[in-house]
N, C-alpha and C. Protein backbone atom coordinates (compact mmCIF):
# COMPACT_ATOMS: atom_id res chain seq x y z
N UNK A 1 134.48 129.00 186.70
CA UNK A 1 133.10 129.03 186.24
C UNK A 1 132.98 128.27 184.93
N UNK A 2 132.03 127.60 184.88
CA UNK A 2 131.77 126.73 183.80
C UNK A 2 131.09 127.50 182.50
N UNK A 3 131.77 127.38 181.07
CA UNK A 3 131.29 127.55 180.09
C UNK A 3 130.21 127.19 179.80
N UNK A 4 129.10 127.96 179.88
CA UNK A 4 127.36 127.36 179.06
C UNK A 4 127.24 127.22 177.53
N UNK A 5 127.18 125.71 177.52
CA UNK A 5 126.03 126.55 175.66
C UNK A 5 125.20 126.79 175.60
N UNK A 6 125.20 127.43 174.31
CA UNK A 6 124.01 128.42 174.04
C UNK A 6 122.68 127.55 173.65
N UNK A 7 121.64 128.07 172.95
CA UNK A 7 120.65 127.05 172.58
C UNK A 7 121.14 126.70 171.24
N UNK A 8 121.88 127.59 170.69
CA UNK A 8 122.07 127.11 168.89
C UNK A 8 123.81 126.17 169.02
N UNK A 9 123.69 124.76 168.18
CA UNK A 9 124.93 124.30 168.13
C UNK A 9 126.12 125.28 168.41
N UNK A 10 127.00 124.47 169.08
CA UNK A 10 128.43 125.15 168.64
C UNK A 10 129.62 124.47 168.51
N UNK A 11 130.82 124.56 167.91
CA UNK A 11 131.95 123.84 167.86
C UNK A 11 132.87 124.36 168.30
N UNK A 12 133.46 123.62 169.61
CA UNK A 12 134.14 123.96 170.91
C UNK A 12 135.24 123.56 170.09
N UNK A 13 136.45 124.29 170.63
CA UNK A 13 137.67 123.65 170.05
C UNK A 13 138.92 124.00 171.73
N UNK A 14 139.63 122.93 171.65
CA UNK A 14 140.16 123.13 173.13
C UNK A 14 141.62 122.53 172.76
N UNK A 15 142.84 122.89 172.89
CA UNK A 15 143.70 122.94 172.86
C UNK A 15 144.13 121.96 173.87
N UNK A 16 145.29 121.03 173.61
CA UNK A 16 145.75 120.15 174.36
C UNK A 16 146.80 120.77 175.70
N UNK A 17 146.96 120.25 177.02
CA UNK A 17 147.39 120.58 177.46
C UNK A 17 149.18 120.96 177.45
N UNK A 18 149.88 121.49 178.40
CA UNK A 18 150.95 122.05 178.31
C UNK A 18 152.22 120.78 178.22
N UNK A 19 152.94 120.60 177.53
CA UNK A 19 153.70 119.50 177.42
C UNK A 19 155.21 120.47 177.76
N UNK A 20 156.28 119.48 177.51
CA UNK A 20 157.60 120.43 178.02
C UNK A 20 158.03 121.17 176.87
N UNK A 21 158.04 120.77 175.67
CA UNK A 21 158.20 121.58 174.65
C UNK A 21 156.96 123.22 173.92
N UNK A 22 156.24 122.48 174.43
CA UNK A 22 155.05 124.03 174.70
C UNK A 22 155.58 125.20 175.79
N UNK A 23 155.88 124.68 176.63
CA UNK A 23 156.26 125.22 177.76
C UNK A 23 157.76 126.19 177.49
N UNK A 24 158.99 125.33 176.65
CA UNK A 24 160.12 126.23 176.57
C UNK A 24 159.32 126.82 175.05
N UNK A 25 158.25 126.78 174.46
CA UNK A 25 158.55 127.56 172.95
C UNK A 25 158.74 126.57 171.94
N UNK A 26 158.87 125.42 172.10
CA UNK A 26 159.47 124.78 171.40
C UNK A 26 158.38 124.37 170.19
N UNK A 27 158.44 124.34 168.62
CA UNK A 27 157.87 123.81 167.40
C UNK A 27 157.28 122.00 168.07
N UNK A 28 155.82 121.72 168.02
CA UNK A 28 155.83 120.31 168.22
C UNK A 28 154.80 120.19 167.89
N UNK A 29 155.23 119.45 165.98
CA UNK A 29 154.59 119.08 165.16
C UNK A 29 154.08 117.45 165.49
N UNK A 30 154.44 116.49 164.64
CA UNK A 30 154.42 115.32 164.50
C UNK A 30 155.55 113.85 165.09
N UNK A 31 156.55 114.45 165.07
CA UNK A 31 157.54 114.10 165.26
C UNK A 31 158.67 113.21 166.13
N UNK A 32 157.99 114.31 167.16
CA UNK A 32 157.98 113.80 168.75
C UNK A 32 156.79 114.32 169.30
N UNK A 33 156.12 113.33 169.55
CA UNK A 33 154.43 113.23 170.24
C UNK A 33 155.33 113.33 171.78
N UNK A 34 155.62 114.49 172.20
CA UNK A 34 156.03 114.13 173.64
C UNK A 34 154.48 114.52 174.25
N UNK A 35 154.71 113.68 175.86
CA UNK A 35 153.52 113.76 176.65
C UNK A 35 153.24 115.12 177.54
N UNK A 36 152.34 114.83 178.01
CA UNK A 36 151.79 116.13 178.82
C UNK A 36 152.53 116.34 179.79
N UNK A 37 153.09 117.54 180.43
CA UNK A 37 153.33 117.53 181.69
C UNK A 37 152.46 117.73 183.18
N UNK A 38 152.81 117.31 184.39
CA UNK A 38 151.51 117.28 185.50
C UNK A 38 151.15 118.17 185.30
N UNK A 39 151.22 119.46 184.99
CA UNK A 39 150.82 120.96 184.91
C UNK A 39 149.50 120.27 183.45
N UNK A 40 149.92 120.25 182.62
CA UNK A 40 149.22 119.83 181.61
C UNK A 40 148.51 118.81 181.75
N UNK A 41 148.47 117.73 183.05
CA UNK A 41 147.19 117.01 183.07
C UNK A 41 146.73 117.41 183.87
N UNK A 42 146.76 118.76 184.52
CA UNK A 42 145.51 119.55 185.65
C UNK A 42 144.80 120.26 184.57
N UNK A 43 145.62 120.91 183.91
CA UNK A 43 145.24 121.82 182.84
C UNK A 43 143.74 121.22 181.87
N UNK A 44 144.11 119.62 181.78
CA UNK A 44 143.33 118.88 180.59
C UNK A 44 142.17 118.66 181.87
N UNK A 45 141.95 118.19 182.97
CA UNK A 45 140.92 117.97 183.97
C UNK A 45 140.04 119.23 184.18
N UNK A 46 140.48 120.17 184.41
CA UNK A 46 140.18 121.63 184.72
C UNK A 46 139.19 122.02 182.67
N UNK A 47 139.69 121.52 182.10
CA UNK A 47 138.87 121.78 180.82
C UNK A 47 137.69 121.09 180.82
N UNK A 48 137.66 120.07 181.30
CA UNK A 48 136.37 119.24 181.37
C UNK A 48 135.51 119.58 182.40
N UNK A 49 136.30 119.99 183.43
CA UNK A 49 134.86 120.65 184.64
C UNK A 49 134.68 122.07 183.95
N UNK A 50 135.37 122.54 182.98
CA UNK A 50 135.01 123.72 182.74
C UNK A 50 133.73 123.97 181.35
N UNK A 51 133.99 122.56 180.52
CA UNK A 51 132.95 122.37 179.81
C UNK A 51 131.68 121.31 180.05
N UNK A 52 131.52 121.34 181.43
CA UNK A 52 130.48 120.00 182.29
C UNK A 52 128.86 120.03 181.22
N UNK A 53 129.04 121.30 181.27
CA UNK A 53 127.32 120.99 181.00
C UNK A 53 126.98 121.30 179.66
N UNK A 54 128.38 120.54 178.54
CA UNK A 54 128.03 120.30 177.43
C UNK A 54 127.72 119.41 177.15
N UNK A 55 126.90 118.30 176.28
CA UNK A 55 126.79 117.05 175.94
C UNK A 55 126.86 116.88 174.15
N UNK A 56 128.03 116.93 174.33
CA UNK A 56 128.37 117.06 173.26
C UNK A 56 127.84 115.89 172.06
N UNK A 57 127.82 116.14 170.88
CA UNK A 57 127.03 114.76 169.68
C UNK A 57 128.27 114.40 169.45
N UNK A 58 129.48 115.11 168.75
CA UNK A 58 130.71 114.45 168.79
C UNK A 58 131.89 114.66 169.37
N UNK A 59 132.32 114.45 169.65
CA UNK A 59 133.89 114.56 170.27
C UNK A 59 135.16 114.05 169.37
N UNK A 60 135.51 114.84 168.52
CA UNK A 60 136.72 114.51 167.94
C UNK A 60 138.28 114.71 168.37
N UNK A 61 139.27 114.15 168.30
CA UNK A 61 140.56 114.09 168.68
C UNK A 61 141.72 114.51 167.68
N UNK A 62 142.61 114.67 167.83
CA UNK A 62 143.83 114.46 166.97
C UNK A 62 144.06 112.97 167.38
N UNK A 63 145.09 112.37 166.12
CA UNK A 63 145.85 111.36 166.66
C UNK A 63 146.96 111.13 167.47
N UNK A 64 147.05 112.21 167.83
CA UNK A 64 148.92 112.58 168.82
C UNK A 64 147.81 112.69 170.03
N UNK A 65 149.15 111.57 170.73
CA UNK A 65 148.91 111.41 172.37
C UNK A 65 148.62 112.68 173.11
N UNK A 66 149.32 113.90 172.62
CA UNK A 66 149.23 114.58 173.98
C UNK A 66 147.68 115.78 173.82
N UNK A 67 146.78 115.43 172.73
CA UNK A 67 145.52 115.58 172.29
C UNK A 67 144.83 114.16 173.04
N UNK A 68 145.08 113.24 172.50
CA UNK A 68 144.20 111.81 172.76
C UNK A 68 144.07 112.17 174.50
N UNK A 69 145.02 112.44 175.13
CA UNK A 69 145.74 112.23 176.74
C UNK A 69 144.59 113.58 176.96
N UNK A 70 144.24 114.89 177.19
CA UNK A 70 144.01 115.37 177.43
C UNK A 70 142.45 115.01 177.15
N UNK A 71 141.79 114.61 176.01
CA UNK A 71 140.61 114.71 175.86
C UNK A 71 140.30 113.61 176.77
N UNK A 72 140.89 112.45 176.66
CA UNK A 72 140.50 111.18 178.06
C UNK A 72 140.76 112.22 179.67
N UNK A 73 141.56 112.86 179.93
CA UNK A 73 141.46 113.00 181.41
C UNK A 73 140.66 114.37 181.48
N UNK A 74 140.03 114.94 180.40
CA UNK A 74 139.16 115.60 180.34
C UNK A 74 137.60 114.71 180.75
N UNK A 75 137.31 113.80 180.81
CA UNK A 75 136.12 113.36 180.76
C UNK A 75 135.33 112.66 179.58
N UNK A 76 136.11 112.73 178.41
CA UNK A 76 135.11 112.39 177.77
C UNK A 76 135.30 111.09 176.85
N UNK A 77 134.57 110.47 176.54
CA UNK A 77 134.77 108.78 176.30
C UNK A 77 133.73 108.95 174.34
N UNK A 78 134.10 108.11 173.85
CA UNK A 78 133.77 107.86 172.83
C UNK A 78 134.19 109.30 171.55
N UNK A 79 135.36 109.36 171.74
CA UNK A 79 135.98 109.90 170.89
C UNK A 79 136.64 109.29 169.40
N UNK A 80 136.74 110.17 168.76
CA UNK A 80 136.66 109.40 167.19
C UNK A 80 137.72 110.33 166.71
N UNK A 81 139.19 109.71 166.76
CA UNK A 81 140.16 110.07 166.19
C UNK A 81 140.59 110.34 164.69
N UNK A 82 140.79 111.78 164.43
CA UNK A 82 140.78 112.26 163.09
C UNK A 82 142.31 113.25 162.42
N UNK A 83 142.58 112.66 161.76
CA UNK A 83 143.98 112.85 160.99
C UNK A 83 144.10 114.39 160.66
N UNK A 84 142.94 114.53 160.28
CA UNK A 84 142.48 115.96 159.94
C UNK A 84 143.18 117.34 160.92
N UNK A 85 142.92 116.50 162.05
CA UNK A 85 143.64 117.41 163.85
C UNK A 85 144.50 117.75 164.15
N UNK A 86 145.65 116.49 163.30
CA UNK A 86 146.73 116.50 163.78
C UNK A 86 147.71 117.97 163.52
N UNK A 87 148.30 117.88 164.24
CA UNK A 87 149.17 119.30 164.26
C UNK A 87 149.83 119.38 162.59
N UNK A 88 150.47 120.68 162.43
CA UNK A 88 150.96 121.03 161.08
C UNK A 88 152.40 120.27 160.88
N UNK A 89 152.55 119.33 160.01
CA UNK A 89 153.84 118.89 159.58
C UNK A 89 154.55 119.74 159.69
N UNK A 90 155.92 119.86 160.64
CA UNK A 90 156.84 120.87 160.74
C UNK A 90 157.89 120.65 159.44
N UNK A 91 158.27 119.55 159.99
CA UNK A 91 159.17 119.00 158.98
C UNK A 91 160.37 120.01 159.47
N UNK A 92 161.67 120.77 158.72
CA UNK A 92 162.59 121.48 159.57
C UNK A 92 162.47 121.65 161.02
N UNK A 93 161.24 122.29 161.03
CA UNK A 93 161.00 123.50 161.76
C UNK A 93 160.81 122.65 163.57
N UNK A 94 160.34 121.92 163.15
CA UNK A 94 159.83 120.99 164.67
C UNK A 94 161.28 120.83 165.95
N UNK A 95 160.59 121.13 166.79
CA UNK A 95 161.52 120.95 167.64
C UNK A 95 162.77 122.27 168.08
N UNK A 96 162.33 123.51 166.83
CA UNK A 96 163.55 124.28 166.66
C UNK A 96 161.83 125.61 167.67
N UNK A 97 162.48 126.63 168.62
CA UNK A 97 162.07 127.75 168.75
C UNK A 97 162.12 128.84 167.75
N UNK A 98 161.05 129.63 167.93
CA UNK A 98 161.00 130.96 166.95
C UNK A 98 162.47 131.40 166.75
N UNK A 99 163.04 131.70 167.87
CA UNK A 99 164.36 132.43 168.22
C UNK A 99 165.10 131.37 167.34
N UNK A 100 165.40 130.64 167.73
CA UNK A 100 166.50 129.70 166.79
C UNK A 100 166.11 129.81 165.26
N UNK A 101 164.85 129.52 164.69
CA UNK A 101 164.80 129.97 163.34
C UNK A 101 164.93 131.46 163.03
N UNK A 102 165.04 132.72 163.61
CA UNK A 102 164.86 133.53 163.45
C UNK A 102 166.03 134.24 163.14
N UNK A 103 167.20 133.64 163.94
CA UNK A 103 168.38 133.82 164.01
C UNK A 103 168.70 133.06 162.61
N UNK A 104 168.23 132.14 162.58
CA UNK A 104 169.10 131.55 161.09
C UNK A 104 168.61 132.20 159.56
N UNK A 105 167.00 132.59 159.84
CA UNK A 105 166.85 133.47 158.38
C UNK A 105 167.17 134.61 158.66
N UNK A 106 167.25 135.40 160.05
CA UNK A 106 167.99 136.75 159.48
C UNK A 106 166.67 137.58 159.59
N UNK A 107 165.54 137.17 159.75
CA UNK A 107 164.62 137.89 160.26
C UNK A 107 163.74 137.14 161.11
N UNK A 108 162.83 137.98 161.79
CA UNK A 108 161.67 137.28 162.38
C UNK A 108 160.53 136.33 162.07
N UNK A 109 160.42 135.28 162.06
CA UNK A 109 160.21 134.32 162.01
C UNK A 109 158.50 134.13 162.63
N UNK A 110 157.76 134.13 161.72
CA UNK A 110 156.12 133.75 161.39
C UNK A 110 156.28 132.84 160.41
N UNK A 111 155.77 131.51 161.18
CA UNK A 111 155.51 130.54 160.36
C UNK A 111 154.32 130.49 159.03
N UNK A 112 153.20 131.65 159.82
CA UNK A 112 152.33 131.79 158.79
C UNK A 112 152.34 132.33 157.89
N UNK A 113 153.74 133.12 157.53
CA UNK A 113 154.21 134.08 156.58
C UNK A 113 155.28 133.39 155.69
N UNK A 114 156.15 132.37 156.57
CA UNK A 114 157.62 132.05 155.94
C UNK A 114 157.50 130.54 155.89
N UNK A 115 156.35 129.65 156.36
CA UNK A 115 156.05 128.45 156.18
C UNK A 115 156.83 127.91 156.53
N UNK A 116 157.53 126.20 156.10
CA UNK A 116 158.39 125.63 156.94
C UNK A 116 159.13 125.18 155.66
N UNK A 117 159.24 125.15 154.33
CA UNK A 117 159.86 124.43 153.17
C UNK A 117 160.95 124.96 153.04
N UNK A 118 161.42 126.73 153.28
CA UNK A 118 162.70 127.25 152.83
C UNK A 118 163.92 127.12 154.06
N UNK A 119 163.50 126.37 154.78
CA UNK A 119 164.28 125.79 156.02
C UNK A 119 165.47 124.65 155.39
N UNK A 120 166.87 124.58 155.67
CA UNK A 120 167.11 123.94 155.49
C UNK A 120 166.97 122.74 156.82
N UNK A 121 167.51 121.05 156.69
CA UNK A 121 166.94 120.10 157.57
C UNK A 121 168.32 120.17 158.83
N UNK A 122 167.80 120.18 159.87
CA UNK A 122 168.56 119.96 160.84
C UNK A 122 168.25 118.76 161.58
N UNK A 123 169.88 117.50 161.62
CA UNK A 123 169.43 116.73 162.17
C UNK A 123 169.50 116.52 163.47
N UNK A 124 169.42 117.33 164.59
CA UNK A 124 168.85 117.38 165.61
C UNK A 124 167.29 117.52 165.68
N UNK A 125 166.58 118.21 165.12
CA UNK A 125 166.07 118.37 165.46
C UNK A 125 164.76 117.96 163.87
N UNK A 126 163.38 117.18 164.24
CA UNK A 126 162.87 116.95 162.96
C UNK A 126 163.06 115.49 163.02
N UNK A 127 162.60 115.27 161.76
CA UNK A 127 163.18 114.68 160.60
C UNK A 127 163.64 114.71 159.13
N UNK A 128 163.48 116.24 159.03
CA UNK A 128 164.16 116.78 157.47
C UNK A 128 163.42 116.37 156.50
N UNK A 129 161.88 116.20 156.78
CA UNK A 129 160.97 116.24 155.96
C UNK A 129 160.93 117.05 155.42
N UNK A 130 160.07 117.61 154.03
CA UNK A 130 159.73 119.08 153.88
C UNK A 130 158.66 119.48 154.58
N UNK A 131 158.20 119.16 155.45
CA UNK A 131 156.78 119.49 156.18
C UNK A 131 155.28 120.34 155.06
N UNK A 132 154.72 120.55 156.00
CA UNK A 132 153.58 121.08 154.85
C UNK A 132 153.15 122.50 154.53
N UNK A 133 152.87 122.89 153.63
CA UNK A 133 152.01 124.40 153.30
C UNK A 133 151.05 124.71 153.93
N UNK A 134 151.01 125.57 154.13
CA UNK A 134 150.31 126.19 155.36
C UNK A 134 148.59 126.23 154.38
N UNK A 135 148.46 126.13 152.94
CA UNK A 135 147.39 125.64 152.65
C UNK A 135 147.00 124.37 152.66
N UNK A 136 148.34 123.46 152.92
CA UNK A 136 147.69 122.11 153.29
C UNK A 136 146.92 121.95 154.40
N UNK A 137 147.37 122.38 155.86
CA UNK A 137 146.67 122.39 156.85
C UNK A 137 145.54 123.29 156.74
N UNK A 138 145.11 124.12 155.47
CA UNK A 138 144.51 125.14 155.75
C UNK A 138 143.25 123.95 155.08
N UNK A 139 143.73 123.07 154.36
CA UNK A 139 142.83 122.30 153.47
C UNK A 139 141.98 121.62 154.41
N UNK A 140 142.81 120.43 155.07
CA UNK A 140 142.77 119.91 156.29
C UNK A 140 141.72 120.36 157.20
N UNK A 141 142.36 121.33 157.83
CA UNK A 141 140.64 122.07 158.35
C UNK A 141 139.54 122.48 157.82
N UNK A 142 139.35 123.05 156.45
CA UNK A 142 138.11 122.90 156.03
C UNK A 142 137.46 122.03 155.78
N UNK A 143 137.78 120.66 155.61
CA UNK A 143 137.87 119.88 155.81
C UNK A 143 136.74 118.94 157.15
N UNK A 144 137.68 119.18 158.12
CA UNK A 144 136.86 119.05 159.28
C UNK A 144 135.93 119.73 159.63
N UNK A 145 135.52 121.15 159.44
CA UNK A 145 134.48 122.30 159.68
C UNK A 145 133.69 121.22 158.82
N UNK A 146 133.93 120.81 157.46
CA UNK A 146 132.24 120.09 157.24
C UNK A 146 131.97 119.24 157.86
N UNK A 147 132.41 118.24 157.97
CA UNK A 147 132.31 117.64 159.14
C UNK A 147 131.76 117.65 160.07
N UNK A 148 132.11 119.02 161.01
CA UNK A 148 131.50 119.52 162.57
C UNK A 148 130.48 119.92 162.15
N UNK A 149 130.13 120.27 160.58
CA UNK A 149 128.92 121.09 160.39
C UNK A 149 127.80 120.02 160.53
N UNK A 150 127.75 118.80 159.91
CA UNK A 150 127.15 117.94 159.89
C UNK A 150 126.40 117.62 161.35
N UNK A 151 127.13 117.35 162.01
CA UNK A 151 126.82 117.21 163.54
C UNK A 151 126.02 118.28 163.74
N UNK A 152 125.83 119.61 163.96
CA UNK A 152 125.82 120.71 164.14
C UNK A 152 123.88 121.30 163.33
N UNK A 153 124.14 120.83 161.96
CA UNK A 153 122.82 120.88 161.25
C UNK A 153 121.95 120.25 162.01
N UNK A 154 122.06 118.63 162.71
CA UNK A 154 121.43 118.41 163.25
C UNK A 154 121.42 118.79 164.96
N UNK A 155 121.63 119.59 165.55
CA UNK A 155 121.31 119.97 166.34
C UNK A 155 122.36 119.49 167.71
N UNK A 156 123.52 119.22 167.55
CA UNK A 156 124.62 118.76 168.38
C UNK A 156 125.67 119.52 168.41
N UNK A 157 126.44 120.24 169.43
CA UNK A 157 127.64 120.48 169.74
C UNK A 157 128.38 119.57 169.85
N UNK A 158 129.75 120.11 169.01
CA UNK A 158 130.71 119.24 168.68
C UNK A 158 132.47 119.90 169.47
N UNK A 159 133.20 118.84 169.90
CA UNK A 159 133.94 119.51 170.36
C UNK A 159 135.47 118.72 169.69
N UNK A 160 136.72 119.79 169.24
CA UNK A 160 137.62 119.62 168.73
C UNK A 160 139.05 119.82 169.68
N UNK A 161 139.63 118.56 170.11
CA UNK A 161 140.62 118.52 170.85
C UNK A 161 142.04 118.42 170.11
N UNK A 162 142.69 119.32 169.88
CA UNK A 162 143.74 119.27 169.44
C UNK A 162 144.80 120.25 169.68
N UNK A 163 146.12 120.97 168.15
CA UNK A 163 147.06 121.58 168.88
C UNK A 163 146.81 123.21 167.76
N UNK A 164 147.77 124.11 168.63
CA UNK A 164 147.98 125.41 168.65
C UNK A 164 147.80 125.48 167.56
N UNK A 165 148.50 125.32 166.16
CA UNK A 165 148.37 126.16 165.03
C UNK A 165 146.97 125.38 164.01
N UNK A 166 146.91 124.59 164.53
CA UNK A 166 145.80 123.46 163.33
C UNK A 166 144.78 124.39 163.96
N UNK A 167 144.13 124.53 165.51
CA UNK A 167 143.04 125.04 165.75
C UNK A 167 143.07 126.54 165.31
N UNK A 168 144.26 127.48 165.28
CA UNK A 168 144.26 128.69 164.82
C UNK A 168 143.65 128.65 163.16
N UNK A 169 144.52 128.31 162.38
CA UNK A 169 144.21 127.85 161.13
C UNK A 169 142.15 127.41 160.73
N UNK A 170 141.98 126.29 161.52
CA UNK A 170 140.93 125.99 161.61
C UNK A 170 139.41 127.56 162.12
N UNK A 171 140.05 127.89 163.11
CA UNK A 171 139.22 129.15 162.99
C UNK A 171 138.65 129.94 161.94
N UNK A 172 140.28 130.14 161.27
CA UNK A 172 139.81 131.01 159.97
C UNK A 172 139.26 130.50 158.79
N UNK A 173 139.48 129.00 158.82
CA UNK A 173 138.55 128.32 158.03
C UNK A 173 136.86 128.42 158.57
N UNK A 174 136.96 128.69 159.44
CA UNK A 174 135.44 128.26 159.86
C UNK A 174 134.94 129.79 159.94
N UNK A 175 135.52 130.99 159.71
CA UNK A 175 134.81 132.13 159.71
C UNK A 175 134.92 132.29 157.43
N UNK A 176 135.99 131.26 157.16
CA UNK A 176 136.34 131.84 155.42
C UNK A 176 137.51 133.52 155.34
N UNK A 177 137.93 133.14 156.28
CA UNK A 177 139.49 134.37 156.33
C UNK A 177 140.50 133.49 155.65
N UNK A 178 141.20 134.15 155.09
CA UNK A 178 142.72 133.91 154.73
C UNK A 178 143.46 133.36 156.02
N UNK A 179 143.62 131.93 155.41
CA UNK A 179 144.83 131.10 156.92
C UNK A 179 145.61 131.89 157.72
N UNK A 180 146.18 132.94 157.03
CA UNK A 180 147.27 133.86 157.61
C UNK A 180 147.07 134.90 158.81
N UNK A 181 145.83 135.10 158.63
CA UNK A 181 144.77 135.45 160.03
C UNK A 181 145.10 135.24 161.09
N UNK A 182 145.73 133.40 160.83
CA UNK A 182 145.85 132.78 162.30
C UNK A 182 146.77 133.49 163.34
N UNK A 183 148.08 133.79 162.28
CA UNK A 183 149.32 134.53 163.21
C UNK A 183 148.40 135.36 164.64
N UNK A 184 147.68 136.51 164.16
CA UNK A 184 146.79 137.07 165.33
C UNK A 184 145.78 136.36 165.68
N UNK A 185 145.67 135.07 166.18
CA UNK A 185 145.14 134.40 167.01
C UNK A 185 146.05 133.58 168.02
N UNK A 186 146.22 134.27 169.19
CA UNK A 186 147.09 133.34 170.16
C UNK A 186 145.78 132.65 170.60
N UNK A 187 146.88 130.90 171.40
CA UNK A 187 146.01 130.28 171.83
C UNK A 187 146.98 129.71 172.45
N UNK A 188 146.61 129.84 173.91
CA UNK A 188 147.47 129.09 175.41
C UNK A 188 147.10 127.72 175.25
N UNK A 189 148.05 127.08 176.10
CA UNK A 189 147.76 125.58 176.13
C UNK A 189 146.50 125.14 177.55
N UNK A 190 145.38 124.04 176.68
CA UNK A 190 144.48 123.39 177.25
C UNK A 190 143.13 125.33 176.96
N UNK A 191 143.91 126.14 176.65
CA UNK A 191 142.86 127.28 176.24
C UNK A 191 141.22 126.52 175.01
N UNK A 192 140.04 127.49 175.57
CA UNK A 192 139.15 126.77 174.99
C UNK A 192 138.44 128.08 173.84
N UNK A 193 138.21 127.53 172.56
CA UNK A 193 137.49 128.34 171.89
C UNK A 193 135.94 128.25 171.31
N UNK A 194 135.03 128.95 171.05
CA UNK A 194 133.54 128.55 170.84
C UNK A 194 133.43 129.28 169.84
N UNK A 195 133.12 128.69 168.39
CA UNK A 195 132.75 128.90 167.34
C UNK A 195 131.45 128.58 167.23
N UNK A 196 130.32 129.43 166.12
CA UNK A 196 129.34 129.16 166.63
C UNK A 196 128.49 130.05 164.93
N UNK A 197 127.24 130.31 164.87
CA UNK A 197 126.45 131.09 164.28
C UNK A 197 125.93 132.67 164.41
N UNK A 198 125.92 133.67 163.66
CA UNK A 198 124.90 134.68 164.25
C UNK A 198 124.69 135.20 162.91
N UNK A 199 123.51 135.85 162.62
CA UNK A 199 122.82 136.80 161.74
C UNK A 199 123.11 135.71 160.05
N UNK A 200 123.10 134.49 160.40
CA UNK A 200 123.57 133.56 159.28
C UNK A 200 124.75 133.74 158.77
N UNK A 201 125.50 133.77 159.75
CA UNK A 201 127.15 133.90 159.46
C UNK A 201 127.68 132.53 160.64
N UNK A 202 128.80 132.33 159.87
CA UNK A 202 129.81 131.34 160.86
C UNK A 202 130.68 132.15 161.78
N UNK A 203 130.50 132.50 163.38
CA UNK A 203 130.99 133.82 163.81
C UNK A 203 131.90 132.68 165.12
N UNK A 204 132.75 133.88 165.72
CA UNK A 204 134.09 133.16 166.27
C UNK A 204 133.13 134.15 168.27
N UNK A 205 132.86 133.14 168.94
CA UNK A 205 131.88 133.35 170.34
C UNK A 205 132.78 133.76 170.89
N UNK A 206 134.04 132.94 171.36
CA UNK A 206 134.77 132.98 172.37
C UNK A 206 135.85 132.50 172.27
N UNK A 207 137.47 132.94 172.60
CA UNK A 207 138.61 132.93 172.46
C UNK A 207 139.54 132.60 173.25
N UNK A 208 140.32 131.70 173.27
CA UNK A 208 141.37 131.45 173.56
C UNK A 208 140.75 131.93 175.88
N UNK A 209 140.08 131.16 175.77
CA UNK A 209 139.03 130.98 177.03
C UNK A 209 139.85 129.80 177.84
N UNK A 210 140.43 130.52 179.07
CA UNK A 210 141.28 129.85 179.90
C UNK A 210 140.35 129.00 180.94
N UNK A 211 140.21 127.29 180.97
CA UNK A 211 139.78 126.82 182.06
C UNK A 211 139.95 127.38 183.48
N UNK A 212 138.81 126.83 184.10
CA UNK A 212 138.81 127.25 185.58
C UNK A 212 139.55 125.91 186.52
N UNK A 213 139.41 126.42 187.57
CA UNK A 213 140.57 125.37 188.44
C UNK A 213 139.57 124.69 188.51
């Protein structure tokens, strides 16, 4: 069943489809832009018949393929690629599972709690960057919320194609929560979310909203 909008703007945010490293768990920051898997380009098609009878004013992207890849076989054309999207600099952490970091600090492992800097660099996996603060990306998305707002004042739904923790993050920017919020926000891959207005508040519609076949 197809997602309706409402009469008042809203800013759709839709998660890129399932790639192979999504799939085992795996950290996939910047690093390795790996591609979608077939599962993940039904996943990205199935989002677009599931948001048909939006017409959206903008359509923004991340710059990583497996965002760009999903919003094209989603349907939608004249997209305007924004840096802002891109997933959270892992830096250590990329490429490594919860379990594997978790085992090495000795406790359980929330990125939104333990960030990615006290990691030492593994060269398998990464590039032994220091990756970023979780207020950088937190910056980042507020960032873009003005942005979507712009669109939005004037009377356009806007829709945000990108990955797992930037759109979590981004939520809580767009309600004004503490980034750290995000941890309790899961979000499946090619999952769709609707941020939106009520009682003159910036309020969170709909969650982690699984396309239809």
């Amino acid at each position: 069943m197809a997602i309706v909008p409402s009469k008042d703007p809203q800013l759709v945010l839709l998660r890129h489809g399932e790639t192979e490293w999504s799939r085992t768990g795996r950290h996939t920051g910047r690093t390795s832009d790996v591609p979608l898997t077939e599962a993940g380009e039904e996943q990205a098609r199935a989002a677009g018949r599931t948001l048909a009878e939006f017409r959206f004013g903008a359509v923004y992207s991340s710059p990583l393929r497996r965002a760009r890849r999903t919003a094209e076989l989603g349907g939608w054309t004249d997209v305007v690629v924004d840096d802002d999207l891109a997933e959270w600099d892992y830096g250590p952490v990329d490429g490594r599972t919860s379990a594997e970091i978790s085992a090495l600090l000795g406790h359980e492992f929330v990125i939104f709690d333990d960030g990615v800097r006290s990691l030492p660099p593994d060269p398998d996996h990464g590039q032994g960057g220091p990756g970023e603060l979780l207020e950088d990306v937190h910056a980042r998305a507020r960032r873009f919320v003005e942005r979507a707002e712009e669109t939005m004042r004037q009377g356009g739904d806007v829709l945000a194609v990108a990955h797992g923790h930037l759109l979590r993050v981004l939520a809580t920017a767009w309600i004004g929560a503490d980034p750290r919020l995000a941890a309790r926000l899961e979000l499946g891959t090619a999952a769709i979310c609707i941020l939106g207005h009520g009682h003159h508040l910036r309020t969170i519609e709909g969650w982690n909203l699984l396309p239809t076949s």
